[in-house]
C-alpha atoms as a PDB file:
ATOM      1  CA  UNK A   1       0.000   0.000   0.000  1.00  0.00           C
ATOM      2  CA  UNK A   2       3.027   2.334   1.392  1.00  0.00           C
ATOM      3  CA  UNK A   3       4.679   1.660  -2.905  1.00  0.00           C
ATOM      4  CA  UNK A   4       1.206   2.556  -4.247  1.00  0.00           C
ATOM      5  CA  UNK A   5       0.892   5.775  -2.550  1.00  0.00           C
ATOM      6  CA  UNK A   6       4.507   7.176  -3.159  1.00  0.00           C
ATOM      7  CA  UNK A   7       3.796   6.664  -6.868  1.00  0.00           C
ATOM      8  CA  UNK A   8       0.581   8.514  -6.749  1.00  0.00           C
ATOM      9  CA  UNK A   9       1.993  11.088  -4.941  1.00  0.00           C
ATOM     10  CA  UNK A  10       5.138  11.153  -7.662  1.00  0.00           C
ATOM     11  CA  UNK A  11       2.712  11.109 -10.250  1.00  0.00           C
ATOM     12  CA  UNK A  12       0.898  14.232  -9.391  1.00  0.00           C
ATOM     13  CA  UNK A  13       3.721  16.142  -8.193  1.00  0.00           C
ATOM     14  CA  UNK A  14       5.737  15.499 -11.897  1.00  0.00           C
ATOM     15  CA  UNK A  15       2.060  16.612 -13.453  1.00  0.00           C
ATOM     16  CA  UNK A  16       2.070  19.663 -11.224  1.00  0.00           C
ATOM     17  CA  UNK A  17       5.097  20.990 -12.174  1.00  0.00           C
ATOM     18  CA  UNK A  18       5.172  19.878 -15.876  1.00  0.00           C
ATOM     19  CA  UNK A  19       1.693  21.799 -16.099  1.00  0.00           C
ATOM     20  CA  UNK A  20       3.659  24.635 -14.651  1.00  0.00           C
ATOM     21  CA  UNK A  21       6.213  24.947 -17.403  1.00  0.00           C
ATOM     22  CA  UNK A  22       5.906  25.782 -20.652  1.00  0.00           C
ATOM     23  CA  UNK A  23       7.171  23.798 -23.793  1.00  0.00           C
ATOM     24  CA  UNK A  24       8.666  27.629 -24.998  1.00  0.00           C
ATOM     25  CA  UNK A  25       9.680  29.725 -22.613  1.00  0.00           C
ATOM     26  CA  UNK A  26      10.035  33.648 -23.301  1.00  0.00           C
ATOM     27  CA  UNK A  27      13.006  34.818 -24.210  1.00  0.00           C
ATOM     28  CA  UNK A  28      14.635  38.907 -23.878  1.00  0.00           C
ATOM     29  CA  UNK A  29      14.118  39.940 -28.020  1.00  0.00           C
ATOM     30  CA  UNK A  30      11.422  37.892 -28.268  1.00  0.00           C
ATOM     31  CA  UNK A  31       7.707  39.623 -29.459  1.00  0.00           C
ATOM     32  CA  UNK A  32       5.886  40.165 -26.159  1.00  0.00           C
ATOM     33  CA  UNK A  33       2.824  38.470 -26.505  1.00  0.00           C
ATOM     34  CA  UNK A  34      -0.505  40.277 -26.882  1.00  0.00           C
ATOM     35  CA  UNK A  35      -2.834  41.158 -24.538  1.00  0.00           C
ATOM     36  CA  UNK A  36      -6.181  42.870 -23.971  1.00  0.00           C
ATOM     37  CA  UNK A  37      -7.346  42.728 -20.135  1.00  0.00           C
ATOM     38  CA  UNK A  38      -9.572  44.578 -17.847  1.00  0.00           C
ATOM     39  CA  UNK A  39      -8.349  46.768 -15.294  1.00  0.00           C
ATOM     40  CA  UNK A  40      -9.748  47.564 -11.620  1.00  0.00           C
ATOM     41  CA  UNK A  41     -12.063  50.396 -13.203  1.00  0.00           C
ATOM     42  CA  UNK A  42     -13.126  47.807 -15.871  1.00  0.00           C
ATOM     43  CA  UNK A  43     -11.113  49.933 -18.243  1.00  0.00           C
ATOM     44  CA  UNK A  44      -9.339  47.399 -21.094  1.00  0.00           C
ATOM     45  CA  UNK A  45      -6.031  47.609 -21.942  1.00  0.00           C
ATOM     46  CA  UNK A  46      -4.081  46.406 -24.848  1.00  0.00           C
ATOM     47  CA  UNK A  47      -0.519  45.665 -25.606  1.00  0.00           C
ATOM     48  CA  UNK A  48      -0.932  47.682 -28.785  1.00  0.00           C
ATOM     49  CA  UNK A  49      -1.763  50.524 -26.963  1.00  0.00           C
ATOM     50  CA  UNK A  50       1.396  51.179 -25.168  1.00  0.00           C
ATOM     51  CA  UNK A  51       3.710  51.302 -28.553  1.00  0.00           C
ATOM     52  CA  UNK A  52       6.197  53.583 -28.211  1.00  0.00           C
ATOM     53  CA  UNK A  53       6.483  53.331 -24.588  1.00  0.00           C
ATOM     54  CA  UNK A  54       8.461  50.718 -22.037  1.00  0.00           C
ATOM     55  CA  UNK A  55       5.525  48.386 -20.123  1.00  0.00           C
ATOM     56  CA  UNK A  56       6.659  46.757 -16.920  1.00  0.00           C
ATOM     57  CA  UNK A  57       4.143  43.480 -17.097  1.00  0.00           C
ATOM     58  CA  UNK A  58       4.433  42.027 -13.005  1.00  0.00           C
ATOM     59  CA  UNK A  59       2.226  38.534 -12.883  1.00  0.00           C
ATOM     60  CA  UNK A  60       1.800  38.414  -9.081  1.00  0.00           C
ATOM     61  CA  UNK A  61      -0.511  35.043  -7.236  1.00  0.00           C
ATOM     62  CA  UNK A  62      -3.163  37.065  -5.499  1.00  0.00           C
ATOM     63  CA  UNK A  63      -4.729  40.427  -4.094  1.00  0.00           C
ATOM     64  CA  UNK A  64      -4.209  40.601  -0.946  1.00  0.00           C
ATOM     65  CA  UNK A  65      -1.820  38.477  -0.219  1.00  0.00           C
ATOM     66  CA  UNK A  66       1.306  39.363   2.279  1.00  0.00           C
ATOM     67  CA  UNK A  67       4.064  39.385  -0.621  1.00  0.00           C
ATOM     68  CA  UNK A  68       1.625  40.368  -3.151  1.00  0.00           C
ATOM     69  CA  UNK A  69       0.498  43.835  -1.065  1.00  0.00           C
ATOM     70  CA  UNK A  70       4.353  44.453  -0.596  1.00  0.00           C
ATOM     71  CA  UNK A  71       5.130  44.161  -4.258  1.00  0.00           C
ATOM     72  CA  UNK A  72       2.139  46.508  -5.199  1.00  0.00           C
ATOM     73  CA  UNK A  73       3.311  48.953  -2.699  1.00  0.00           C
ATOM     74  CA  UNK A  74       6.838  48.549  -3.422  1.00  0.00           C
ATOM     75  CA  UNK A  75       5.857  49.289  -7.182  1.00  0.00           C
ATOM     76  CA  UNK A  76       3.287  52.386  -5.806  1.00  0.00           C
ATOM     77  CA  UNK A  77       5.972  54.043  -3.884  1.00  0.00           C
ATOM     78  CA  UNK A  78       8.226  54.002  -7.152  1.00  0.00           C
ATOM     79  CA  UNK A  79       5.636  54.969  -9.164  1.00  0.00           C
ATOM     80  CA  UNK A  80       7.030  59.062  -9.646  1.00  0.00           C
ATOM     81  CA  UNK A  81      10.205  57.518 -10.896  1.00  0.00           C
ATOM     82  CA  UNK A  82       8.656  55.161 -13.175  1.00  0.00           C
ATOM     83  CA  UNK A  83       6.799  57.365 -14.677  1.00  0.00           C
ATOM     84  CA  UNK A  84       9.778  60.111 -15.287  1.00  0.00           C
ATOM     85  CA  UNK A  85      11.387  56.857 -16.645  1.00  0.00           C
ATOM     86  CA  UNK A  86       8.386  57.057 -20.229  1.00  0.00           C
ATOM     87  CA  UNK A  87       7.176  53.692 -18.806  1.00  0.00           C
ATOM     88  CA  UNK A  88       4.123  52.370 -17.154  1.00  0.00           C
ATOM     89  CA  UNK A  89       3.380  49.555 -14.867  1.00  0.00           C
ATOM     90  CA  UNK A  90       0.759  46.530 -15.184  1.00  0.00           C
ATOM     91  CA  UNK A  91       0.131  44.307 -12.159  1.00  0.00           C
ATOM     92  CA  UNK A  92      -1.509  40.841 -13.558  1.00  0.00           C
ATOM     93  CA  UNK A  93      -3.093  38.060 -11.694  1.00  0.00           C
ATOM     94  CA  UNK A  94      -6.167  35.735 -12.279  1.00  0.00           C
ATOM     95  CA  UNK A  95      -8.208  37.839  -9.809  1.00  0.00           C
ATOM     96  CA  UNK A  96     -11.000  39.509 -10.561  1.00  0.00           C
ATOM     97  CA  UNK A  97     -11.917  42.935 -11.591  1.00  0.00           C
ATOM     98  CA  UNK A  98     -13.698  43.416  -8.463  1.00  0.00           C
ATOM     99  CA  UNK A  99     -11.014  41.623  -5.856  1.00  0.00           C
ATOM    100  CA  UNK A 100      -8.393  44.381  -7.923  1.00  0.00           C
ATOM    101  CA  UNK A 101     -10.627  47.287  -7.066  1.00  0.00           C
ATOM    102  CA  UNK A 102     -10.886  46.594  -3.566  1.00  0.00           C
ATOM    103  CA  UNK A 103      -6.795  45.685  -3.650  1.00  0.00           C
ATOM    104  CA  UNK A 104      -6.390  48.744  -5.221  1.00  0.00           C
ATOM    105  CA  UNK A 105      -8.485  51.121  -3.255  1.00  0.00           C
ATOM    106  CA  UNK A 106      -7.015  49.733   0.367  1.00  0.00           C
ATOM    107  CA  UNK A 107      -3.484  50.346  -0.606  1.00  0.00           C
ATOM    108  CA  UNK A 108      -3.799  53.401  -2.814  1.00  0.00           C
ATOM    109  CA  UNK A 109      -2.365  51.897  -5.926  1.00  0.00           C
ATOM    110  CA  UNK A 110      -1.524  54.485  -8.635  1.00  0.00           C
ATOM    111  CA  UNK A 111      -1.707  52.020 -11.673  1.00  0.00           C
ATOM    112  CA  UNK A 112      -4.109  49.601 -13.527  1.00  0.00           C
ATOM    113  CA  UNK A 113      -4.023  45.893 -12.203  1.00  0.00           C
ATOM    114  CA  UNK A 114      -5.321  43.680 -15.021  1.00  0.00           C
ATOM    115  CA  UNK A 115      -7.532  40.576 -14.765  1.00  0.00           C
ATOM    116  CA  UNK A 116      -6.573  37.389 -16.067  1.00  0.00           C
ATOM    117  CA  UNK A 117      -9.393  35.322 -14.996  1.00  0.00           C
ATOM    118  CA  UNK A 118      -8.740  32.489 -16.973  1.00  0.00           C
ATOM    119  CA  UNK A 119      -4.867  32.781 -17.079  1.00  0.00           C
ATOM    120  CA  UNK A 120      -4.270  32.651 -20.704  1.00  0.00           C
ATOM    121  CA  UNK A 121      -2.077  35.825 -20.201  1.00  0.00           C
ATOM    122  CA  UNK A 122      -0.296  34.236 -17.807  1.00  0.00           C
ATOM    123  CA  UNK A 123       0.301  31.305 -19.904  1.00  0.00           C
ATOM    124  CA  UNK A 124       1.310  33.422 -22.724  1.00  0.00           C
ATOM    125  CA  UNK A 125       3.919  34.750 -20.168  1.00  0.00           C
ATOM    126  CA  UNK A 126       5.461  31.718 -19.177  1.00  0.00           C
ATOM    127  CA  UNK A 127       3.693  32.885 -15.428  1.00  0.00           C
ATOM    128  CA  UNK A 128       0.720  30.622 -15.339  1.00  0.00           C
ATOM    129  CA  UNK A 129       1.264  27.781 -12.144  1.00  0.00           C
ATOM    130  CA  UNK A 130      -1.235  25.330 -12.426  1.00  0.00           C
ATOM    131  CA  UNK A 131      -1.751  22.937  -9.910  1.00  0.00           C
ATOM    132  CA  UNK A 132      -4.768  20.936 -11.111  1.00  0.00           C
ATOM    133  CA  UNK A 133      -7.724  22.757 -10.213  1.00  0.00           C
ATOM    134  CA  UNK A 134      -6.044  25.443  -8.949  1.00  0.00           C
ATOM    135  CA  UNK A 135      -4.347  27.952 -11.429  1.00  0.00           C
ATOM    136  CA  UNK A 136      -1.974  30.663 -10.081  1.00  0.00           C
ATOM    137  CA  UNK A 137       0.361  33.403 -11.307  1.00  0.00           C
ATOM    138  CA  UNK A 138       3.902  33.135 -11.007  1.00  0.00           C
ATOM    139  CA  UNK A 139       5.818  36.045  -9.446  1.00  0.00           C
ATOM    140  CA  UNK A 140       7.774  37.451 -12.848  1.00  0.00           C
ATOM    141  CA  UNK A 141       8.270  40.684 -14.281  1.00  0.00           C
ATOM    142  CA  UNK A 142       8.553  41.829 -18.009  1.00  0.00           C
ATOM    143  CA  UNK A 143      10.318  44.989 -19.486  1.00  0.00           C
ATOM    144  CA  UNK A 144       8.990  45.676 -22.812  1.00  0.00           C
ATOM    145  CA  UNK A 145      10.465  47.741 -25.035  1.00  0.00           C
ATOM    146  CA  UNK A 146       8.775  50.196 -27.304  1.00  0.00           C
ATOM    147  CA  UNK A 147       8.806  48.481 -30.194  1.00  0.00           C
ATOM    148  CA  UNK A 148       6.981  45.520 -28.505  1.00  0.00           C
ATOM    149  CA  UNK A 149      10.273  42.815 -27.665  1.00  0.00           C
ATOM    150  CA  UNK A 150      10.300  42.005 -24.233  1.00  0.00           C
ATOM    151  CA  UNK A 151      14.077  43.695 -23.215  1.00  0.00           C
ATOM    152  CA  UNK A 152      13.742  41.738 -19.434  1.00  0.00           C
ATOM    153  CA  UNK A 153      12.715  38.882 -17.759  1.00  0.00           C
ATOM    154  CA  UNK A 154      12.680  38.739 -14.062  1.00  0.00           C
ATOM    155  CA  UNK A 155      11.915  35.299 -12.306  1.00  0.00           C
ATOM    156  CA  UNK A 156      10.479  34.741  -8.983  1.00  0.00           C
ATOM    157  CA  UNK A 157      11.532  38.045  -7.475  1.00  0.00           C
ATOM    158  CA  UNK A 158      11.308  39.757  -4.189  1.00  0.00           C
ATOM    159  CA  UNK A 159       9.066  41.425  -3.348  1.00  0.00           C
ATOM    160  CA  UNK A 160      10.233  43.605  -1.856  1.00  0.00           C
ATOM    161  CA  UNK A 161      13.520  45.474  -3.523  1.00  0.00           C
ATOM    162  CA  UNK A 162      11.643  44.891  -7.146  1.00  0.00           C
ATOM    163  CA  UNK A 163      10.733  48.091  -8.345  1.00  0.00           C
ATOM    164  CA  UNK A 164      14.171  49.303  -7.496  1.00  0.00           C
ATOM    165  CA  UNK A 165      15.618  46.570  -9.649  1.00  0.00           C
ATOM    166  CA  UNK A 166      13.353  47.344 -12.203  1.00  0.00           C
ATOM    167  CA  UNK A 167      14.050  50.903 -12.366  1.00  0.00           C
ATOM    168  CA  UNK A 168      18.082  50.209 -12.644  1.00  0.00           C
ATOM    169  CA  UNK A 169      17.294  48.367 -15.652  1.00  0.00           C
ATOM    170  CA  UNK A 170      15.084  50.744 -17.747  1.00  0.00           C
ATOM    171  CA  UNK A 171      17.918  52.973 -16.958  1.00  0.00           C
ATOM    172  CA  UNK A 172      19.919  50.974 -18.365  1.00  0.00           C
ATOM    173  CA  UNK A 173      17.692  49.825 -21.263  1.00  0.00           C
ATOM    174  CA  UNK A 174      16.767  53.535 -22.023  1.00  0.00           C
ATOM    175  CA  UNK A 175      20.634  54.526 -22.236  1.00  0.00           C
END
């Protein structure tokens, strides 16, 4: 019985983490896939949109959520500098538009989180954790150039010192 149950449990942990990759990840010059998501004011946004400027895409796991609330602050406090920087910053999850609005109203956030409901953003991203029934964004970051190629990839980061990280790099990338 003991045999039985360690491969069942092997089983589903290799399927939960091969559902969690992707075949083709993302790569810095690579197109940055499209997207067209609702924000927290149910206002859409589209890649497309933002040509000519540098997008910083963060996938976070969910509103409200101890590292989640310190990355959106983290990115909030930055926000003056990002701005003087000719970018703009997109917080994605598979939340809700109504779970962002209350996110966004309790911790003042300054710019649009978009809904993923059904995580094909996510996926699209490379940032989609699926663990069966339960799907999840990953905690990465894209830079995206004007011309639409993603310029860099950040994996897993903390939450915590991101936005300065990010911010180093577009000054970089812009010079």
């Amino acid at each position: 019985m003991y045999h039985k149950s360690v491969k069942v449990i092997s089983f589903i942990v290799f399927f939960m983490i091969a559902s969690s990759s992707s075949l083709a990840a993302l790569k810095v010059g690579d197109r940055a896939p499209y997207f067209s998501l609702r924000d927290q004011n149910n206002l859409t946004h589209k890649l497309n949109d933002y040509k000519g400027n540098w997008v910083v895409l963060y996938f976070y796991p969910k509103d409200g959520t101890p590292g989640c609330t310190t990355q959106a602050c983290d990115f909030r406090d930055a926000i003056k500098r990002i701005i003087a920087s000719k970018s703009v910053v997109f917080g994605v999850s598979l939340d809700s538009v109504e779970s962002h609005k209350l996110f966004s109203e309790k911790n003042k956030l300054p710019f649009s989180l978009l809904s993923d409901e059904t995580g094909e953003v996510a996926k699209l991203y490379d940032s989609l954790r699926n663990f069966l029934v339960y799907k999840t964004a990953k905690r990465n970051t894209f830079i995206i150039d004007p011309t639409g190629l993603v310029a860099k990839i950040y994996l897993s980061v903390d939450p915590k010192t991101h936005s300065e990280m990010v911010l180093n790099d577009l000054g970089n990338l812009q010079n």
